[in-house]
Protein backbone atom coordinates (compact mmCIF):
# COMPACT_ATOMS: atom_id res chain seq x y z
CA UNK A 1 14.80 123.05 -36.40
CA UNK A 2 14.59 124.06 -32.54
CA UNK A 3 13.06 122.03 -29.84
CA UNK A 4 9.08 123.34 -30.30
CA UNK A 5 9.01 123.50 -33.88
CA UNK A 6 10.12 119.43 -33.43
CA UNK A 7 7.38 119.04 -30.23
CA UNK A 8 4.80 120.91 -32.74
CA UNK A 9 4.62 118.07 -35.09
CA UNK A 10 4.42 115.40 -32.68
CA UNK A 11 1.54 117.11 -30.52
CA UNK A 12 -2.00 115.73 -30.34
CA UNK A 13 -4.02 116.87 -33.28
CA UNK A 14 -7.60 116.75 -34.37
CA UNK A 15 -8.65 114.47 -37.08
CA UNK A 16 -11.18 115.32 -39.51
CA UNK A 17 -14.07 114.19 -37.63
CA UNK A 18 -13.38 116.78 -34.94
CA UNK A 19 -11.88 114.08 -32.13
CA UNK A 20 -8.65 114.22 -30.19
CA UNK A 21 -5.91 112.05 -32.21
CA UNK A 22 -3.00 110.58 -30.44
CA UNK A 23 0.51 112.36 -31.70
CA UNK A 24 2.91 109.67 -32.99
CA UNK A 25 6.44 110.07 -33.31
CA UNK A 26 8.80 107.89 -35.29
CA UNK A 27 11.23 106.11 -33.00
CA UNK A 28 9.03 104.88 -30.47
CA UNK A 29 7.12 103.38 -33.60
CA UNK A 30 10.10 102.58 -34.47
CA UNK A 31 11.31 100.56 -31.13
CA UNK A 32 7.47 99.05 -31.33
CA UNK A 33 8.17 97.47 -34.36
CA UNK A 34 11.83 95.90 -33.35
CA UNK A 35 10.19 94.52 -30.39
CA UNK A 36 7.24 92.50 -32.35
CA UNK A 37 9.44 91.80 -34.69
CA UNK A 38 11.45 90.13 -31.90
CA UNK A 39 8.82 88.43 -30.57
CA UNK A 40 7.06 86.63 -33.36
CA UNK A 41 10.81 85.40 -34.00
CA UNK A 42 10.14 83.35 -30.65
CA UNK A 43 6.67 82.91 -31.62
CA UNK A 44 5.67 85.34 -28.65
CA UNK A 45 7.06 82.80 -26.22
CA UNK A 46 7.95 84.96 -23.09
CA UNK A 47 10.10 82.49 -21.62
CA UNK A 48 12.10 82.22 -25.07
CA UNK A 49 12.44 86.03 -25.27
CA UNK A 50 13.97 86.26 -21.84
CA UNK A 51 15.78 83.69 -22.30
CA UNK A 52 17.39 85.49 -25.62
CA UNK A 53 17.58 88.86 -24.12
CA UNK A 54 19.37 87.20 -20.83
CA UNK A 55 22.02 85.14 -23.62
CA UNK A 56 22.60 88.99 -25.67
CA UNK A 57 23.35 90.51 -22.25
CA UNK A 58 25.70 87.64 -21.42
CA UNK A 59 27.14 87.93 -24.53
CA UNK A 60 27.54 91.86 -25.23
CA UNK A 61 31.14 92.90 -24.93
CA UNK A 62 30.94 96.21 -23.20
CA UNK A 63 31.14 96.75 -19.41
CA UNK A 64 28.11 96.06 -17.21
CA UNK A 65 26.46 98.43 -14.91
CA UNK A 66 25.16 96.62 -11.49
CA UNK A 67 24.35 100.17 -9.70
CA UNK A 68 23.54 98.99 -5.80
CA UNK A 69 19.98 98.90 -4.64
CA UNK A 70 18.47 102.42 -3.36
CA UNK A 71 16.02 102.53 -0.15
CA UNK A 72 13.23 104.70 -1.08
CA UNK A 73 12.96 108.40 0.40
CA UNK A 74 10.61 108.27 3.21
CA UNK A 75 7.33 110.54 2.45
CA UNK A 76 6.86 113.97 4.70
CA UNK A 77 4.16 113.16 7.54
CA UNK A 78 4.02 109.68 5.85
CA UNK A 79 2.84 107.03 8.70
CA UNK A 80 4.74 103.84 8.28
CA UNK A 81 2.73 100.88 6.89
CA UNK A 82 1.67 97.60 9.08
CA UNK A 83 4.78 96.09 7.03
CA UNK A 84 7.72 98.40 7.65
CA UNK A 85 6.39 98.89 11.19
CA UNK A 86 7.55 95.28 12.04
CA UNK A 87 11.23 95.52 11.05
């Protein structure tokens, strides 16, 4: 299976009443479903999910990544806002 016989199936397609359907493709239905599942364990409490996710990534044995902050790329024949004017 190459790379455009795999995008085929997953393009938008026209359902029998003639409109534009959404494509779907399986893992990111996939990762939908893990993450409701996740959050009707904490009864959709955003606080208690954070505060789960936050304990995992505490927990999780591999090495962390903290990559340093990057300034943004100033635009070409950008002018500088009111706020980075002042600094």
């Amino acid at each position: 299976m190459t790379i455009f016989s795999t995008a085929k199936r997953y393009r938008s397609t026209r359902s029998i009443w003639g409109k534009l359907s959404m494509w779907t493709n399986p893992i990111v239905d996939e990762l939908h479903r893990i993450r409701e599942e996740h959050a009707a364990h904490f009864n959709f409490d955003l606080d208690a999910i954070v505060a789960d996710l936050r304990r995992v990534e505490a927990e999780w044995p591999g090495p962390k990544i903290n990559p340093p902050p990057r300034r943004p790329k100033p635009r070409p024949n950008a002018e500088p806002d009111d706020a980075s004017a002042t600094h």
